[in-house]
N, C-alpha and C. Protein backbone atom coordinates (compact mmCIF):
# COMPACT_ATOMS: atom_id res chain seq x y z
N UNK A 1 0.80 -1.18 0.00
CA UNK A 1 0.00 0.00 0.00
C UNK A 1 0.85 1.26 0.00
N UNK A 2 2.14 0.99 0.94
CA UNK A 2 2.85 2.42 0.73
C UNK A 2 3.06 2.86 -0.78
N UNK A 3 3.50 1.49 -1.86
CA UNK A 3 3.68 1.71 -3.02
C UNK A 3 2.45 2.83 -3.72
N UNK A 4 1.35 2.57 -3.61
CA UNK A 4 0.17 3.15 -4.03
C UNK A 4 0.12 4.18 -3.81
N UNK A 5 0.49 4.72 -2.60
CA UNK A 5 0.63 5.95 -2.07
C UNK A 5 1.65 7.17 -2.38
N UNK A 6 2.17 6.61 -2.78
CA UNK A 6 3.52 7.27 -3.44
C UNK A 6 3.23 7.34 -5.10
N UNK A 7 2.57 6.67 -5.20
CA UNK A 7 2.30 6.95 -6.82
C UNK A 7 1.50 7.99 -7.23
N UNK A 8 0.33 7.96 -6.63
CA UNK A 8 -0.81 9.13 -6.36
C UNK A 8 -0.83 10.26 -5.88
N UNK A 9 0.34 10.64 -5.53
CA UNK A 9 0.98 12.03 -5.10
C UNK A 9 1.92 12.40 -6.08
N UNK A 10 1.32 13.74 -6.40
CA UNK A 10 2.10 14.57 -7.72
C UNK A 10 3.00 15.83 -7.72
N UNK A 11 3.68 15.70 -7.52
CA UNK A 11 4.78 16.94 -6.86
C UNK A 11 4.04 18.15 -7.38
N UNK A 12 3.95 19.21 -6.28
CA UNK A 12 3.47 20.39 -6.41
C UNK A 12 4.84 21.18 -7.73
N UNK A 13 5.87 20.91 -8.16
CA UNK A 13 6.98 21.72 -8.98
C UNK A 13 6.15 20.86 -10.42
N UNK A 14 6.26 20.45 -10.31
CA UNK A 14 5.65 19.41 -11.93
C UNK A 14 4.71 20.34 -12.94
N UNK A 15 3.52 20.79 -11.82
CA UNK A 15 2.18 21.22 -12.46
C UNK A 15 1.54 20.43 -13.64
N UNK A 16 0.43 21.07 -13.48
CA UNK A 16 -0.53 20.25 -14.55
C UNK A 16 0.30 20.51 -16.18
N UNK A 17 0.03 19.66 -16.98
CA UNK A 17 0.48 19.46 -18.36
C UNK A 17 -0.05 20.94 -19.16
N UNK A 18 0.59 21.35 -19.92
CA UNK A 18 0.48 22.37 -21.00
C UNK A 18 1.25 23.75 -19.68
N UNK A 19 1.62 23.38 -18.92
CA UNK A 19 1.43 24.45 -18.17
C UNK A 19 3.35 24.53 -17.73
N UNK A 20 3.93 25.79 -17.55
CA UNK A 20 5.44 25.62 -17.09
C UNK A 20 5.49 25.83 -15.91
N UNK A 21 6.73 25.91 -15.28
CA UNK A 21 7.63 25.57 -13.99
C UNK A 21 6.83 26.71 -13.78
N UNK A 22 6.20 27.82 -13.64
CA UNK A 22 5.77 29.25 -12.80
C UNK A 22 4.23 29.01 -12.76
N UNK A 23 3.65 28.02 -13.36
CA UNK A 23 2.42 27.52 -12.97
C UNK A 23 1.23 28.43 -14.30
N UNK A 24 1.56 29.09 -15.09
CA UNK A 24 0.88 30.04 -16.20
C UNK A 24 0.50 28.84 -17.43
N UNK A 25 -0.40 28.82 -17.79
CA UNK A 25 -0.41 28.35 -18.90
C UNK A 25 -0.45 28.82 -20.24
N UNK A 26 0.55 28.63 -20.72
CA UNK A 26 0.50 28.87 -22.67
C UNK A 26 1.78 29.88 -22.33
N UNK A 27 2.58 30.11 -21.11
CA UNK A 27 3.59 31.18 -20.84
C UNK A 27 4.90 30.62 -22.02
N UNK A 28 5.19 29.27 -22.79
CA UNK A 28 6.35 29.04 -23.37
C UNK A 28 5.69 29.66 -24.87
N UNK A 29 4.65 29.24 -25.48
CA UNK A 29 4.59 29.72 -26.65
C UNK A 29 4.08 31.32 -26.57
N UNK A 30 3.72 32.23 -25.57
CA UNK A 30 3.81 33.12 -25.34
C UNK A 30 5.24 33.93 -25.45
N UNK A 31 6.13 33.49 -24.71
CA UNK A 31 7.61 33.88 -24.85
C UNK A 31 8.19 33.65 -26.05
N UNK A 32 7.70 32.40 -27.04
CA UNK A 32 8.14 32.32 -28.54
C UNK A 32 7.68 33.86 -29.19
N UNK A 33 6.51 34.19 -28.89
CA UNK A 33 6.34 35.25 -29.58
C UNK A 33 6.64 36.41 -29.13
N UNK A 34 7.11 36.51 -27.87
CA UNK A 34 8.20 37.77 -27.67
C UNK A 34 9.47 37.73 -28.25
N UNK A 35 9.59 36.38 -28.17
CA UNK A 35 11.04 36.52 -29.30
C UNK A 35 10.98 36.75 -30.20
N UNK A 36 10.54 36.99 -30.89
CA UNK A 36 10.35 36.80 -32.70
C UNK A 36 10.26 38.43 -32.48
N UNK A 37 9.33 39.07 -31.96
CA UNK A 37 9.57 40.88 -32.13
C UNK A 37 10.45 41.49 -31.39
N UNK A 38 11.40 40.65 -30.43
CA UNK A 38 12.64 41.40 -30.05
C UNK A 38 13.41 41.80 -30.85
N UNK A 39 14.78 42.68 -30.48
CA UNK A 39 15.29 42.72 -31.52
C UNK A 39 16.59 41.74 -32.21
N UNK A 40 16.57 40.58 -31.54
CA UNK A 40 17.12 39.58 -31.29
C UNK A 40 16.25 38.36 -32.74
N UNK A 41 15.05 38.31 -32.45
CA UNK A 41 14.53 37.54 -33.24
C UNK A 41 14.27 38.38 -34.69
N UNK A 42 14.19 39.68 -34.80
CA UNK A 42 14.25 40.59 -35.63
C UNK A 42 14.91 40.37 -36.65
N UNK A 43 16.72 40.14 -36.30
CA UNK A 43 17.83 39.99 -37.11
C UNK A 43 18.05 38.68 -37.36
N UNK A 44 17.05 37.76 -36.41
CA UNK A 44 17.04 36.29 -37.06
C UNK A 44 16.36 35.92 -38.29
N UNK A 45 15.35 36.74 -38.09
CA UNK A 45 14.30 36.73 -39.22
C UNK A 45 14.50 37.91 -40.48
N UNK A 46 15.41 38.41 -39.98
CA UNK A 46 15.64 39.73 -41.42
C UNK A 46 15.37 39.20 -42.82
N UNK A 47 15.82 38.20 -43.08
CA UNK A 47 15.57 37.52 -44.35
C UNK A 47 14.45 37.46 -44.70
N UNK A 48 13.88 36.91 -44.08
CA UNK A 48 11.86 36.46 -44.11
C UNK A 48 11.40 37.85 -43.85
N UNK A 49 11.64 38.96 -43.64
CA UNK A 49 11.14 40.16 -43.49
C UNK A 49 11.35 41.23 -44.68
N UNK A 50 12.67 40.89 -44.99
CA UNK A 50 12.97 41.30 -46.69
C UNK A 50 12.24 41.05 -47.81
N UNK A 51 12.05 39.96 -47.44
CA UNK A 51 11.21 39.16 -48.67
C UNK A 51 9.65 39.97 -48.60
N UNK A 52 9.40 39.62 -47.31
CA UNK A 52 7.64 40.31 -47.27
C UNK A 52 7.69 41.55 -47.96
N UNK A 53 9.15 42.69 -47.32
CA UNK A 53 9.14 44.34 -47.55
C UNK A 53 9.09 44.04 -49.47
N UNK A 54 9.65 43.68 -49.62
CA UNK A 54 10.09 43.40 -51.42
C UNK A 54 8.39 42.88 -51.89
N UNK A 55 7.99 41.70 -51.41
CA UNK A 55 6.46 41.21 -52.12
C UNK A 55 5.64 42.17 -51.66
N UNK A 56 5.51 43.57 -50.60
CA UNK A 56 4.76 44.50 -50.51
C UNK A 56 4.97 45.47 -51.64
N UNK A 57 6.77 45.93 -51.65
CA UNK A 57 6.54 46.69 -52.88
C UNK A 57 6.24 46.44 -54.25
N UNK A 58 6.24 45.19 -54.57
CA UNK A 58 6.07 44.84 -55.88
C UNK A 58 4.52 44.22 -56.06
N UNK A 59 4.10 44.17 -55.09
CA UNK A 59 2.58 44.26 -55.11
C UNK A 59 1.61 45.59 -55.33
N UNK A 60 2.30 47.35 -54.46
CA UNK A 60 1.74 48.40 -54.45
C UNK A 60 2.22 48.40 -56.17
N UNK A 61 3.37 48.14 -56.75
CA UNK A 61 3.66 48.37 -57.95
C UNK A 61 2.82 47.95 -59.18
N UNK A 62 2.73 46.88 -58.45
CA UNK A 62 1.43 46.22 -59.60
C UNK A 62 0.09 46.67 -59.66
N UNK A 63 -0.37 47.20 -58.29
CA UNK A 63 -1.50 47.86 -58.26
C UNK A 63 -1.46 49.30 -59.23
N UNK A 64 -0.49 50.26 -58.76
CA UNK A 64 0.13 51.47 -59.43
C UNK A 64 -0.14 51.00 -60.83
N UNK A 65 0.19 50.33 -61.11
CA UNK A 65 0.48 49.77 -62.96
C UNK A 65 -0.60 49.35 -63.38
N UNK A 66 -1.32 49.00 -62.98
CA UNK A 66 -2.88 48.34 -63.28
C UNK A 66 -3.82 49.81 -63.18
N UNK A 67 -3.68 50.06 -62.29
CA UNK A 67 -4.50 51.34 -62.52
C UNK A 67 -4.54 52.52 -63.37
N UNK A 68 -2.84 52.48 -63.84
CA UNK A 68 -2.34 53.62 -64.88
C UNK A 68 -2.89 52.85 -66.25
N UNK A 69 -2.77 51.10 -66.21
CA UNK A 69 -3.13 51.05 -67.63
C UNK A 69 -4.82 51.33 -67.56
N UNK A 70 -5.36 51.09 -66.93
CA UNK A 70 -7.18 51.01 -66.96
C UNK A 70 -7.26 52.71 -67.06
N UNK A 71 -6.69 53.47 -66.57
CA UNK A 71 -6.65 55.06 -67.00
C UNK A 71 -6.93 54.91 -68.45
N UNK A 72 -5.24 54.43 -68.88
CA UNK A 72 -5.15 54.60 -70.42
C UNK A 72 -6.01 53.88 -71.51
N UNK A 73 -6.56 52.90 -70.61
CA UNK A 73 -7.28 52.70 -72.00
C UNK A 73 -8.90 53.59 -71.69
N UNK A 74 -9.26 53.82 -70.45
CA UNK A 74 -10.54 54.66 -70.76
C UNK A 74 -10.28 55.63 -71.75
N UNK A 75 -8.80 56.66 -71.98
CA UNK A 75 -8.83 57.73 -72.27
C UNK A 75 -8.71 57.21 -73.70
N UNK A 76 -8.32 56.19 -74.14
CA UNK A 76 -8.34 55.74 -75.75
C UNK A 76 -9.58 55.67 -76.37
N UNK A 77 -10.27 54.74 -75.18
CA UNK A 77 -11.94 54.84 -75.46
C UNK A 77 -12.51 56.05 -75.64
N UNK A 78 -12.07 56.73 -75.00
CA UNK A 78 -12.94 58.34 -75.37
C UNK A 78 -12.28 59.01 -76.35
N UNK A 79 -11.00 58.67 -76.93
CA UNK A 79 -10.51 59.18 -77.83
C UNK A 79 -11.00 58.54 -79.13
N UNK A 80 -11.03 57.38 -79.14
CA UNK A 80 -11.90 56.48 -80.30
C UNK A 80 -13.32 56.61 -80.51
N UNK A 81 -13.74 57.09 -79.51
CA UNK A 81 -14.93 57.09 -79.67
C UNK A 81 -15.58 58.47 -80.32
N UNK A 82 -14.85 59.76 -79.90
CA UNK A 82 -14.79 61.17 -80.83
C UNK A 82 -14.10 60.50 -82.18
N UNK A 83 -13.20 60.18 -82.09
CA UNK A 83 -12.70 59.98 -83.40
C UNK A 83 -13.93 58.93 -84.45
N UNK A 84 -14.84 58.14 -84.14
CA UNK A 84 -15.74 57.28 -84.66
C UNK A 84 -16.97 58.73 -85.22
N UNK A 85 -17.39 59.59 -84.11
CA UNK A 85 -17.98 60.44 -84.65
C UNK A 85 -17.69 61.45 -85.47
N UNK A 86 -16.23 61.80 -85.63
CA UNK A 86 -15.85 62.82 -86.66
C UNK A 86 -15.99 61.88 -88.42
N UNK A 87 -15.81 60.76 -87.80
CA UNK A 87 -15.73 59.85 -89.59
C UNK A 87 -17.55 59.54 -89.85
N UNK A 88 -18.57 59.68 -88.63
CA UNK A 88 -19.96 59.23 -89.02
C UNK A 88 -20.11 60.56 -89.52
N UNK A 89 -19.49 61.77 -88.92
CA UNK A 89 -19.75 63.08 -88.95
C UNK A 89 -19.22 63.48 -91.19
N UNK A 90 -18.15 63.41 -91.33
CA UNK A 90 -17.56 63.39 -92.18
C UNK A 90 -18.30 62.56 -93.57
N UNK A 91 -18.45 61.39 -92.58
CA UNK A 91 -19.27 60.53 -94.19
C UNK A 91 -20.19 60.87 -94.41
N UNK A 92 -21.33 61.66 -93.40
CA UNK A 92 -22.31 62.15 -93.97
C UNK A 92 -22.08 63.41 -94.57
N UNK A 93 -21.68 64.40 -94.43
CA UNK A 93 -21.50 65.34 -95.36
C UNK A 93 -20.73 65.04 -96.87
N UNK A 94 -20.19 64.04 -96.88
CA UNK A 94 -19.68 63.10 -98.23
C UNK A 94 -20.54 63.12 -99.08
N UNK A 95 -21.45 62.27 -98.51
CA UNK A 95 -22.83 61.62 -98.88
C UNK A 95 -23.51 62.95 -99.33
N UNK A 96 -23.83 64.28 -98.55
CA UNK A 96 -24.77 64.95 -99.13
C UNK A 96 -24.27 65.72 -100.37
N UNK A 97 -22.95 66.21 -99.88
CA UNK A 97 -22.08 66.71 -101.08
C UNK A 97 -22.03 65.90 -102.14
N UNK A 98 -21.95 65.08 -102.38
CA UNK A 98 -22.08 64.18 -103.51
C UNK A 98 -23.27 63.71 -104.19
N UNK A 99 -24.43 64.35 -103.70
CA UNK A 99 -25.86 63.70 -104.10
C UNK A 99 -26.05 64.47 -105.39
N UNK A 100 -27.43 63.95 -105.82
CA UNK A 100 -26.94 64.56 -107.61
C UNK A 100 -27.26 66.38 -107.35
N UNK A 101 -28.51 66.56 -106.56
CA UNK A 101 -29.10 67.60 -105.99
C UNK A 101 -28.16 68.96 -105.95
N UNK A 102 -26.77 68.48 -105.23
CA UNK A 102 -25.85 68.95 -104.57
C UNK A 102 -24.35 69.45 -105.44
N UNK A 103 -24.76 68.78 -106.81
CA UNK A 103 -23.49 68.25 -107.58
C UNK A 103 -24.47 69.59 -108.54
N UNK A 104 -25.73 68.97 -109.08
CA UNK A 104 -26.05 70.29 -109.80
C UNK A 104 -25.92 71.76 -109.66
N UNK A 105 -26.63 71.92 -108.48
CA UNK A 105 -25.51 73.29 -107.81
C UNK A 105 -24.28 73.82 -108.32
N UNK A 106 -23.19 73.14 -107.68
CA UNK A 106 -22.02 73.15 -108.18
C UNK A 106 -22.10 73.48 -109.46
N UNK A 107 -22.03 72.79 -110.51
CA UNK A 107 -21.84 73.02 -111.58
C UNK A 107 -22.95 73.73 -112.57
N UNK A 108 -23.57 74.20 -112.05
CA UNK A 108 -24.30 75.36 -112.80
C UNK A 108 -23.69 76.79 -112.16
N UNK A 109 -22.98 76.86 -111.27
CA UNK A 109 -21.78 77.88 -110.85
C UNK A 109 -20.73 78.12 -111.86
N UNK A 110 -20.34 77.11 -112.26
CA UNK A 110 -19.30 76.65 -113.71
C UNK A 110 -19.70 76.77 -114.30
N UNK A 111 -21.03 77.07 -115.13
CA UNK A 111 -21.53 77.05 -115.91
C UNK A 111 -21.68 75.52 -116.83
N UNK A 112 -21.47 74.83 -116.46
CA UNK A 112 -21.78 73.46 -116.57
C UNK A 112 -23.03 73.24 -116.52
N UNK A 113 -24.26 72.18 -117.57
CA UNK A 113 -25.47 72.02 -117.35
C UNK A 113 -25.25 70.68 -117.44
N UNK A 114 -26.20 70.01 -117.46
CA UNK A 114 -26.43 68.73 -117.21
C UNK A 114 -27.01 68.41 -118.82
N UNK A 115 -26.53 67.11 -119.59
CA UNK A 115 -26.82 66.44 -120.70
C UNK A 115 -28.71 66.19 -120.45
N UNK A 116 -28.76 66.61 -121.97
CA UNK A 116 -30.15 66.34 -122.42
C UNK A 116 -30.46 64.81 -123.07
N UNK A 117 -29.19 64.62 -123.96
CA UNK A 117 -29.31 63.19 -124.24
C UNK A 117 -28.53 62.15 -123.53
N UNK A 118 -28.51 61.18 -123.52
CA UNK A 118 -27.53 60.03 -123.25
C UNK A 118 -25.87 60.35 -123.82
N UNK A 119 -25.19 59.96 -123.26
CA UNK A 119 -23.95 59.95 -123.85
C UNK A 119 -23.69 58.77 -124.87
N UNK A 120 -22.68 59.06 -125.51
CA UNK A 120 -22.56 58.27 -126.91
C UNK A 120 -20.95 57.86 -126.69
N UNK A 121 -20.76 56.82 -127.62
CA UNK A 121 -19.74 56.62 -127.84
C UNK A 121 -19.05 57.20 -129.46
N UNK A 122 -18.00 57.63 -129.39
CA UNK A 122 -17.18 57.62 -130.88
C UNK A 122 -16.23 56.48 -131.33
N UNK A 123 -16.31 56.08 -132.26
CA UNK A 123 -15.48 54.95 -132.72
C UNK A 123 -14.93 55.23 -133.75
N UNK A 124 -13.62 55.53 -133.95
CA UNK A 124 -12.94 56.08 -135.11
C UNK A 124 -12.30 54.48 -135.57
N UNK A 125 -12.36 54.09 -136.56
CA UNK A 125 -12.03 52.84 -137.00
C UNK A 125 -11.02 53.07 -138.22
N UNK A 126 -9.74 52.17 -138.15
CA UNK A 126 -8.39 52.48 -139.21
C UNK A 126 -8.38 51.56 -140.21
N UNK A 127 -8.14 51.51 -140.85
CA UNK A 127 -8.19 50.78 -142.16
C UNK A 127 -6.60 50.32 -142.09
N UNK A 128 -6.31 49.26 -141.89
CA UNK A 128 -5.02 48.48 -142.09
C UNK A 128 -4.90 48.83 -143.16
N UNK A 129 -3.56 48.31 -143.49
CA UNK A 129 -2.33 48.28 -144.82
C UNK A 129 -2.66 47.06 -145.33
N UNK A 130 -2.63 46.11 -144.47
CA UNK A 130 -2.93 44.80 -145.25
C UNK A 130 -3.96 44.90 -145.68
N UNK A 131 -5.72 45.29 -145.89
CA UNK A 131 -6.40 45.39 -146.61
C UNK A 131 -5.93 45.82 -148.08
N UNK A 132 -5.14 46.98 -148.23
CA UNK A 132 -5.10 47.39 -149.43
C UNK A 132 -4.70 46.30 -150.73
């Protein structure tokens, strides 16, 4: 029985499991993370902190760059798109300038009239040498 008795008694220094020598629990992975922002764990980790500073700037960069191109192409769009109306703009005055309406005008300024008959053809026809 003494054996039994001695087994079932748990040294007060031990403490319960998850827990350290000062009796706190979660106090070791607590202290992991004071290390890591000392300035001790700082210069351990400089590397892994470089890397983040570098994938931050080349991330704001990509943002920067994405946004300058979506600028540029709205402003193309609005540039193409005046430019689409100066050529709908343009072809229609083509169109009216060129109608017959528009053409007579013109050329009764010139003194130009417009044919009464059909146009004709002339055919001047040569008489070869070898016939003779």
């Amino acid at each position: 029985m003494a054996e039994l008795e001695n087994e079932s008694v748990v040294p007060v220094e031990a403490g319960l499991p998850g827990q350290d020598a000062e009796g706190v629990p979660g106090a070791k992975a607590w202290d992991k993370v004071v290390d890591k922002i000392t300035y001790k764990g700082m210069v351990r980790n400089m590397p892994y902190l470089i890397f983040l500073a570098l994938l931050a700037i080349i991330y704001i960069a990509n943002n920067n760059h994405a946004i300058a191109l979506v600028r540029a192409i709205d402003h193309k769009k609005k540039e193409l798109k005046e430019l689409r109306w100066r050529y709908m703009d343009l072809q229609s005055r083509l169109m009216y300038q060129t109608s017959e309406s528009q053409l007579k005008l013109k050329t009764e300024q010139l003194g130009l009239k417009p044919l009464k008959e059909p146009a004709f053809e002339i055919k001047i026809i040569h008489k070869s040498t070898e016939d003779k």
